[in-house]
Protein backbone atom coordinates (compact mmCIF):
# COMPACT_ATOMS: atom_id res chain seq x y z
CA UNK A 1 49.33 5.35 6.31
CA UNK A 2 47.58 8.96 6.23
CA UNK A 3 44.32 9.16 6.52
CA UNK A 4 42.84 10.80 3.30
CA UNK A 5 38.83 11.06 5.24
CA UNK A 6 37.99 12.47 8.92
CA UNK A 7 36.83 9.74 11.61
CA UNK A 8 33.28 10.21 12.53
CA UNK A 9 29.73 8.76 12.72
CA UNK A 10 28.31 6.20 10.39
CA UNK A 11 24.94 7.56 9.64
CA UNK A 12 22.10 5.68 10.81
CA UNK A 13 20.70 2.96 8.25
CA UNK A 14 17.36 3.69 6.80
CA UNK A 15 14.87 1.57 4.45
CA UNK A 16 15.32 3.74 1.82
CA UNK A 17 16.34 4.79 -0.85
CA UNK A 18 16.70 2.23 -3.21
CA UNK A 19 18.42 0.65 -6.28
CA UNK A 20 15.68 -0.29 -8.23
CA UNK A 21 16.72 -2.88 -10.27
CA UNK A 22 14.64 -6.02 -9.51
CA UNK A 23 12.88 -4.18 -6.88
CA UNK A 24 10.74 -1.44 -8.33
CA UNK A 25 11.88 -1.38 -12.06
CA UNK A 26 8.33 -1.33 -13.70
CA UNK A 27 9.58 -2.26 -17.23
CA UNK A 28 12.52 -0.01 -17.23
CA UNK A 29 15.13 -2.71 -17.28
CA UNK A 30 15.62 -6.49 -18.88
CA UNK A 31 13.81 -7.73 -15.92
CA UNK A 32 11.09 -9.68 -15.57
CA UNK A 33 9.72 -7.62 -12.34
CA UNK A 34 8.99 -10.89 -9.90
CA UNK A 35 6.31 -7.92 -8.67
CA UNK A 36 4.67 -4.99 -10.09
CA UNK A 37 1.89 -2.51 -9.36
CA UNK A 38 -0.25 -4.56 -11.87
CA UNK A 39 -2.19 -6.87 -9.60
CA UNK A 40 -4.84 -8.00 -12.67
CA UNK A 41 -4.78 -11.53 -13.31
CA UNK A 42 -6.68 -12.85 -16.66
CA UNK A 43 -9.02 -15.30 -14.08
CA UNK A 44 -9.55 -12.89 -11.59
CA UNK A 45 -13.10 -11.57 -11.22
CA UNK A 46 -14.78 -8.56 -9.18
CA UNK A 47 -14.07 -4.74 -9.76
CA UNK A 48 -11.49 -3.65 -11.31
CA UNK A 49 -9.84 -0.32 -9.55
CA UNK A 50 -7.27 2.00 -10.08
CA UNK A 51 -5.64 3.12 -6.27
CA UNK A 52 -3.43 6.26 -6.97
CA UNK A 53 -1.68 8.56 -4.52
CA UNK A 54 1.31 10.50 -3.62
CA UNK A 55 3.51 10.12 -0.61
CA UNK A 56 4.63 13.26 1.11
CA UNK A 57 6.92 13.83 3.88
CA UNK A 58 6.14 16.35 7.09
CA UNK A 59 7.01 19.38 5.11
CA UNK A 60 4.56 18.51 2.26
CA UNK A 61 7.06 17.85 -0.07
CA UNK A 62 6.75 14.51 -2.55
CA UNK A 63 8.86 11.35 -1.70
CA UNK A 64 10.38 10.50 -5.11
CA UNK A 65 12.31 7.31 -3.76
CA UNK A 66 9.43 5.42 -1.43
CA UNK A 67 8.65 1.86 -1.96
CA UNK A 68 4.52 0.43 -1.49
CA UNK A 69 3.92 -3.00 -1.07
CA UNK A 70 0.36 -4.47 -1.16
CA UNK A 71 -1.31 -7.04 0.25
CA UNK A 72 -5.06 -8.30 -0.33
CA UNK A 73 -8.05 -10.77 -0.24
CA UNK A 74 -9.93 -11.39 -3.92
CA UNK A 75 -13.25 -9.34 -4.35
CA UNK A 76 -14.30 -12.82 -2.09
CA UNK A 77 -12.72 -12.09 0.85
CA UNK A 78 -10.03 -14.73 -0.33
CA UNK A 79 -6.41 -14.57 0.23
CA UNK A 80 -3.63 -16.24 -2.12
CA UNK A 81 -2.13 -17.98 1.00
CA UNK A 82 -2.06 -21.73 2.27
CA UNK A 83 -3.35 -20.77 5.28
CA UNK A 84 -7.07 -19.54 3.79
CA UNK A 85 -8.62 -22.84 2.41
CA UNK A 86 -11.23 -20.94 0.98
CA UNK A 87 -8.95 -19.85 -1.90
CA UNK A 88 -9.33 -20.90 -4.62
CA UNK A 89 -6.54 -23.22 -6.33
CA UNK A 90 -7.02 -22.24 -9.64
CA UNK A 91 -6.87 -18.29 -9.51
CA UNK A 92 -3.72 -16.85 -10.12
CA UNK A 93 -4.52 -13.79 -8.29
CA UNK A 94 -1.71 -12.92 -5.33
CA UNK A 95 -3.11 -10.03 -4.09
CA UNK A 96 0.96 -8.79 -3.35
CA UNK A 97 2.03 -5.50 -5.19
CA UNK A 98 4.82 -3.50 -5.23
CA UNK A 99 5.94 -0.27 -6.90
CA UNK A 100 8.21 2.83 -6.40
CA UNK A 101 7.17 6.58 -6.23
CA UNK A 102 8.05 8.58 -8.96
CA UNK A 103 9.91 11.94 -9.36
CA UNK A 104 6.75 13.68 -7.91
CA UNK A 105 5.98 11.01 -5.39
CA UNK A 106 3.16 8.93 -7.19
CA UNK A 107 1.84 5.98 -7.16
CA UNK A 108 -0.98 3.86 -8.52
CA UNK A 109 -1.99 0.29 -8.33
CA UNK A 110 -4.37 -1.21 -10.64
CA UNK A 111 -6.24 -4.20 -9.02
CA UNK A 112 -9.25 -5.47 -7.94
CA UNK A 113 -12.10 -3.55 -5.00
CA UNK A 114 -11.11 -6.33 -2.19
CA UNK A 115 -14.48 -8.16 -0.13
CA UNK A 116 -14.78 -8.59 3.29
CA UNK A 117 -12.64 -10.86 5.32
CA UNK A 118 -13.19 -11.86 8.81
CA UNK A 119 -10.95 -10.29 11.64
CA UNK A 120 -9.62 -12.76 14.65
CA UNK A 121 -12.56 -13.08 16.29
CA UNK A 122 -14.71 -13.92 12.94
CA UNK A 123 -16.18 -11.13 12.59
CA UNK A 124 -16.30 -9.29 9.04
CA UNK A 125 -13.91 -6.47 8.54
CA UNK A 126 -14.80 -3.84 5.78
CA UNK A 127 -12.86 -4.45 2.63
CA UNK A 128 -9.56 -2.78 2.70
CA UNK A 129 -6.37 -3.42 1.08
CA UNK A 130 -3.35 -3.31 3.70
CA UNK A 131 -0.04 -1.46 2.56
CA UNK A 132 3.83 -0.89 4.11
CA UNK A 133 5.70 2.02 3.11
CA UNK A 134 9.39 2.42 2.66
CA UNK A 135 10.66 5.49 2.63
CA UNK A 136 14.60 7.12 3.94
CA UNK A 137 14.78 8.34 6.86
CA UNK A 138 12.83 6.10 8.13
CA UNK A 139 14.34 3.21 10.28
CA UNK A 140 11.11 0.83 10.00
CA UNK A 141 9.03 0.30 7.92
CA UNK A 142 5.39 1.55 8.21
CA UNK A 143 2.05 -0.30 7.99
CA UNK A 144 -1.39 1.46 7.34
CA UNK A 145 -4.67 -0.07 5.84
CA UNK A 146 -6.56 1.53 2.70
CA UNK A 147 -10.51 1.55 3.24
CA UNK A 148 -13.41 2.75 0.47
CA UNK A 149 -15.71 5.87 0.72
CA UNK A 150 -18.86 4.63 1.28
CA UNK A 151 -18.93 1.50 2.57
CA UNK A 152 -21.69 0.90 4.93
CA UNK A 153 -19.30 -1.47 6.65
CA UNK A 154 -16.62 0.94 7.34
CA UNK A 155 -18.58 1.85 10.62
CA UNK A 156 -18.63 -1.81 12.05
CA UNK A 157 -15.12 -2.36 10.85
CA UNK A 158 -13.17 -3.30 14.44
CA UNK A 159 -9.76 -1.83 13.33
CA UNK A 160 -11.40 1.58 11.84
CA UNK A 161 -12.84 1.54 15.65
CA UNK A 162 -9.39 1.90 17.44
CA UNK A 163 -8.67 5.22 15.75
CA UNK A 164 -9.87 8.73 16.82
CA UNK A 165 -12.66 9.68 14.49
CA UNK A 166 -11.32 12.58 13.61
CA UNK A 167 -8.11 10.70 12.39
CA UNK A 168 -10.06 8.21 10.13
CA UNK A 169 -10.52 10.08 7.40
CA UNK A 170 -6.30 9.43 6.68
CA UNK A 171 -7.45 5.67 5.94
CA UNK A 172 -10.30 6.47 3.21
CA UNK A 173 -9.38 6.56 -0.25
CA UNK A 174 -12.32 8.67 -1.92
CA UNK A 175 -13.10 7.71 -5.59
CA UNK A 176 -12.15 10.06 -7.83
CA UNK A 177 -15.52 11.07 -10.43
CA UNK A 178 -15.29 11.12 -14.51
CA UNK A 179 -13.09 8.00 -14.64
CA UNK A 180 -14.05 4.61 -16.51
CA UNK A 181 -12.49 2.09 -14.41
CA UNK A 182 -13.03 3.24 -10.46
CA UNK A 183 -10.07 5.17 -9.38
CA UNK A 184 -9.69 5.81 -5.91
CA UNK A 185 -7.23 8.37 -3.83
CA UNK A 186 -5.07 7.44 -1.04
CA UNK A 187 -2.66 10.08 -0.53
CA UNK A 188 0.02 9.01 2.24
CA UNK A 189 1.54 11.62 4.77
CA UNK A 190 4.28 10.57 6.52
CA UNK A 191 4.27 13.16 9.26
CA UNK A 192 3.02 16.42 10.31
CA UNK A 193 -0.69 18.00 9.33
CA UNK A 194 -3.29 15.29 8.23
CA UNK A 195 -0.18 12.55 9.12
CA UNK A 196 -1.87 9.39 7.64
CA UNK A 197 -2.49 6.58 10.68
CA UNK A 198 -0.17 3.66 11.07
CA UNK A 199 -0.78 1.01 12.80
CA UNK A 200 2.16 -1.15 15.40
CA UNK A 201 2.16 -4.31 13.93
């Protein structure tokens, strides 16, 4: 039989990009997403935020086919998980998001401002809402946290403490004036000038 294609390399595979369907689809298809970027629940309670951003790679350009996920406590400092028996059983807030970039690598999350949760040694962390980013070219996934401008308890906050201070600005998301609900900016740079910090998980 005659070969019809050269031999060569299989290219590496990456976590991205992605076929949507079921994954990110946002009310594009007959799906009922399992996940969206709409964490508001009708019992949850605290303040409601807007998180919006855009993903760029190390050149600067947009990232039109990353995945987000988010995960979070309540505005409590309570996670939706078995493991935290301070949840409560009757909210139906999860705290999990997930959403796709679009064509000019956006993203926003509507949800609630998280509270303070303790770290491993019971001490309180400032709230913060931890996110992984997908992206191709990328063989792993990456893992950052999202803090607040203006928290008094950013400075006390033990994982804020094991970055260079000059590098912690890349985990603020400043709120954004003029809008009704709070809206907050977390842009995301994958590499190069300003690269946002990840953390090895």
């Amino acid at each position: 039989m005659q070969r019809t294609k050269p031999d060569g390399i299989t290219p590496s595979q990456t976590v991205g990009p992605y076929f949507a369907y079921g994954l990110t689809s946002n009310g594009k298809y007959d799906w009922n997403d399992a996940f969206s970027n709409n964490l508001l629940t009708p019992d949850v309670t605290g303040e409601r935020i807007r998180v919006v951003g855009t993903v760029f790679d190390g050149d600067g350009s947009p990232v039109p086919d990353c995945m987000l996920e988010i995960w979070q406590a309540d505005a409590q400092g309570r996670f939706s998980d078995p493991q935290d028996k301070r949840a409560l059983p009757n909210s139906s807030f999860k705290g999990f998001g997930r959403i796709g970039t679009d064509a000019n690598g956006g993203y926003f999350f509507d949800t609630v401002k998280p509270g303070p949760v303790p770290d491993s040694d019971g001490k309180p962390q400032a709230p913060h809402i931890m996110i992984a980013i997908y992206a191709r070219g990328m063989l792993l996934h990456l893992y950052s946290r999202i803090y607040f401008d203006g928290e008094a308890a950013n400075a006390a906050d033990s994982a804020l403490a094991l970055v260079p201070a000059d590098r912690r600005a890349t985990l603020i998301a400043t709120r954004q004036p003029g809008a009704g609900n709070a809206v907050y900016r977390f842009d995301i740079r994958l590499q190069g000038d300003n690269e946002t910090v990840f953390f090895e998980v």
